[in-house]
Protein backbone atom coordinates (compact mmCIF):
# COMPACT_ATOMS: atom_id res chain seq x y z
CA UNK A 1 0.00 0.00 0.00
CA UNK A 2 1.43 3.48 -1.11
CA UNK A 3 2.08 5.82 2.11
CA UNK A 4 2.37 9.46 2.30
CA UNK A 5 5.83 9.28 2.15
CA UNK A 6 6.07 7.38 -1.45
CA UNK A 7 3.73 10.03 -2.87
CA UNK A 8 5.95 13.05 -1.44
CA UNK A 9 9.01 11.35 -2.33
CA UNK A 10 7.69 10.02 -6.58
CA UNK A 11 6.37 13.52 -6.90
CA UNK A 12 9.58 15.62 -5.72
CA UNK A 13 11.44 12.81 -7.95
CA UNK A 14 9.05 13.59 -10.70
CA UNK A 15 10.68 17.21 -10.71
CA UNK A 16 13.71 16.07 -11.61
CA UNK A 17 15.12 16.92 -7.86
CA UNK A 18 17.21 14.16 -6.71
CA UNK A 19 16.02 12.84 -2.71
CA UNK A 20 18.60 12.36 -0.37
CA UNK A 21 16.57 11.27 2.46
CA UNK A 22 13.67 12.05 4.72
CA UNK A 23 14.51 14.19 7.57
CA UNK A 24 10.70 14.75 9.62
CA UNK A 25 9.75 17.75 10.89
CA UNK A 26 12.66 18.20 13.43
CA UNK A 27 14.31 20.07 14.31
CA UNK A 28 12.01 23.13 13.07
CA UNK A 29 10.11 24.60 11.76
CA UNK A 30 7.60 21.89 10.72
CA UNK A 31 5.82 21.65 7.51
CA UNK A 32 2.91 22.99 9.14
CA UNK A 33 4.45 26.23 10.34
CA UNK A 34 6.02 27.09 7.48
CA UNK A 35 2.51 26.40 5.69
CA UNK A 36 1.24 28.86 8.12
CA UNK A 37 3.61 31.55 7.21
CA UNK A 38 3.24 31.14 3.55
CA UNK A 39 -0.32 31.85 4.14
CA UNK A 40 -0.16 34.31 6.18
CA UNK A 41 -2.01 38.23 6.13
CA UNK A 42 0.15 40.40 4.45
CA UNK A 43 2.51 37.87 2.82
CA UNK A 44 3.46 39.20 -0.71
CA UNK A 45 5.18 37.80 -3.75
CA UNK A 46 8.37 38.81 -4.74
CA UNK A 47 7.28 37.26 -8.21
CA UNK A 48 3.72 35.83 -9.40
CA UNK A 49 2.44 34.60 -12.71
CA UNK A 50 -0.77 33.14 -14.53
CA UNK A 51 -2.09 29.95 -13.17
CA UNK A 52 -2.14 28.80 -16.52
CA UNK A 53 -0.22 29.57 -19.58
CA UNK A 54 3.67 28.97 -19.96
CA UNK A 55 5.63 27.84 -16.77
CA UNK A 56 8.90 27.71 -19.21
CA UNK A 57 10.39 30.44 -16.51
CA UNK A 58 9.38 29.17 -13.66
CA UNK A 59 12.35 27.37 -12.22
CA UNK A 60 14.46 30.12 -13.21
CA UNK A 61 12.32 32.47 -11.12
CA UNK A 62 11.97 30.48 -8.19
CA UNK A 63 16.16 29.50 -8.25
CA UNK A 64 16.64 33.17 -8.07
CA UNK A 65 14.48 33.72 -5.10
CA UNK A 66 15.43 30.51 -3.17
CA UNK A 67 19.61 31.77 -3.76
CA UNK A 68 18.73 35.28 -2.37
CA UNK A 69 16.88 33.87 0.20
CA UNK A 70 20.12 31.10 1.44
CA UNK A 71 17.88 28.56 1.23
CA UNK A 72 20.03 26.28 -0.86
CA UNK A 73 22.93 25.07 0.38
CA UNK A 74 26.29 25.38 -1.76
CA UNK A 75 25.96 21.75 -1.92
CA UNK A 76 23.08 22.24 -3.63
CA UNK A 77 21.00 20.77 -1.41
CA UNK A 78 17.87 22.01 0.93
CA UNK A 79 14.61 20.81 2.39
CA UNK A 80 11.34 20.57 0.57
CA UNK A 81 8.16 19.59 0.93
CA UNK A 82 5.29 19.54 -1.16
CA UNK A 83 0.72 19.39 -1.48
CA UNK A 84 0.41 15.88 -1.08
CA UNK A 85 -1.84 13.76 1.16
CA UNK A 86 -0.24 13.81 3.72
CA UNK A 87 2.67 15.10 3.41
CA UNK A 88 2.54 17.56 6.62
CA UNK A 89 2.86 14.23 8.86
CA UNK A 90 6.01 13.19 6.65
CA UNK A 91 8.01 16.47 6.99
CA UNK A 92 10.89 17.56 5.21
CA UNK A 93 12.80 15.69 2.77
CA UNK A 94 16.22 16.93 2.09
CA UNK A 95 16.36 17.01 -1.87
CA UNK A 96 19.44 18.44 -3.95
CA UNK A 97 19.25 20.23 -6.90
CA UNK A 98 20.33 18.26 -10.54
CA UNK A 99 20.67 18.97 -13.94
CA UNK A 100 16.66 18.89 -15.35
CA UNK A 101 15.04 19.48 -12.19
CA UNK A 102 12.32 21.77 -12.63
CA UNK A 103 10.15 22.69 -9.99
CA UNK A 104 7.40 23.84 -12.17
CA UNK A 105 6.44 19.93 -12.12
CA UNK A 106 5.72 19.97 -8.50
CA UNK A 107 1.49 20.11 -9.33
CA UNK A 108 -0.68 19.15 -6.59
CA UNK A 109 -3.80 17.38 -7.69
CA UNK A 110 -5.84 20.52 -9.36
CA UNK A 111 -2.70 20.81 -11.31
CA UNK A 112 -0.79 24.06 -9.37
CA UNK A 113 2.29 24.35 -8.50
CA UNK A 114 2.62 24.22 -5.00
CA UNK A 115 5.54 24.12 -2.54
CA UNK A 116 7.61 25.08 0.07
CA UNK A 117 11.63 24.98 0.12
CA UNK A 118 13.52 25.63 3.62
CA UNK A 119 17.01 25.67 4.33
CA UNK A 120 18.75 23.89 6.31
CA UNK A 121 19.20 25.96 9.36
CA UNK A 122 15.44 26.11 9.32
CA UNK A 123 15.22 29.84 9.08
CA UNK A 124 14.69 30.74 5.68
CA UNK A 125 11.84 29.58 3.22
CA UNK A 126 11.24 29.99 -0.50
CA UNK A 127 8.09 28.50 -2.23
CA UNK A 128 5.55 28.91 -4.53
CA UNK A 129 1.92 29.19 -3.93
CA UNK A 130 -1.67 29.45 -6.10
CA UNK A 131 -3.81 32.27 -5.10
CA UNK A 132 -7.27 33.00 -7.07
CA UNK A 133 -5.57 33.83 -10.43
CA UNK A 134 -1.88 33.30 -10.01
CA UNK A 135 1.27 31.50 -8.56
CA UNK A 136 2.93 33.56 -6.04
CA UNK A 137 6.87 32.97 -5.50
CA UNK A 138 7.43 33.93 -2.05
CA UNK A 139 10.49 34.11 0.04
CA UNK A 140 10.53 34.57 3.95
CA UNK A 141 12.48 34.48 7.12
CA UNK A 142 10.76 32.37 10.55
């Protein structure tokens, strides 16, 4: 029987992202917090586009944010997690970046790109949302 953890883990795979391993929620912030802050009143994008059309620039945009931000390592590697059922209980999984990954390919099941990536130190997040008519790239500090 497939577990929340095999859906996070084919889906973030599906991307092109490699998976190192699955690291929980601690230490913190949990999914669920950053969740929170993502969603919270007065968060703004630093970049946003159509919720459908062309997401050829997508990766690009969200790479720029998530380097200004420090939430990728110079490794290459960070913490991700994304909409699947789920996928609060499983936590983080510590992903590095590879040649072809595009997050644009992280879709939850209506099809939007949704997703948060934290660093390492757990203070810094980087992620992209759907709001009523567009995906929202935002990047904040907990």
């Amino acid at each position: 029987m497939r577990t929340s953890e095999d859906s996070l883990v084919d889906l973030i795979r599906s991307s092109g992202l490699e998976v190192d391993t699955v690291q929980g929620n601690e230490p913190g912030p949990s999914v669920e917090t950053a969740w929170r802050a993502m969603a919270g009143f007065g968060v703004q994008p630093s970049a946003s586009f159509p919720l459908k059309g062309d997401l050829g620039g997508v990766h690009r945009l969200w790479l720029e944010d998530a380097r200004r931000a420090d939430v990728i390592d110079e490794d290459g590697t960070f913490l991700l997690t994304a909409v699947v059922t789920g996928s609060s209980g499983v936590g983080w999984v510590r992903v590095r970046l590879a040649d072809g990954a595009d997050v644009a390919r992280l879709v939850d099941d209506q099809g939007r790109i949704e997703f948060i990536a934290r660093s390492g130190s757990g203070g810094h997040i980087c992620g992209i949302t759907a709001e009523e008519y567009e995906h929202w790239i935002v990047s904040l500090t907990l």
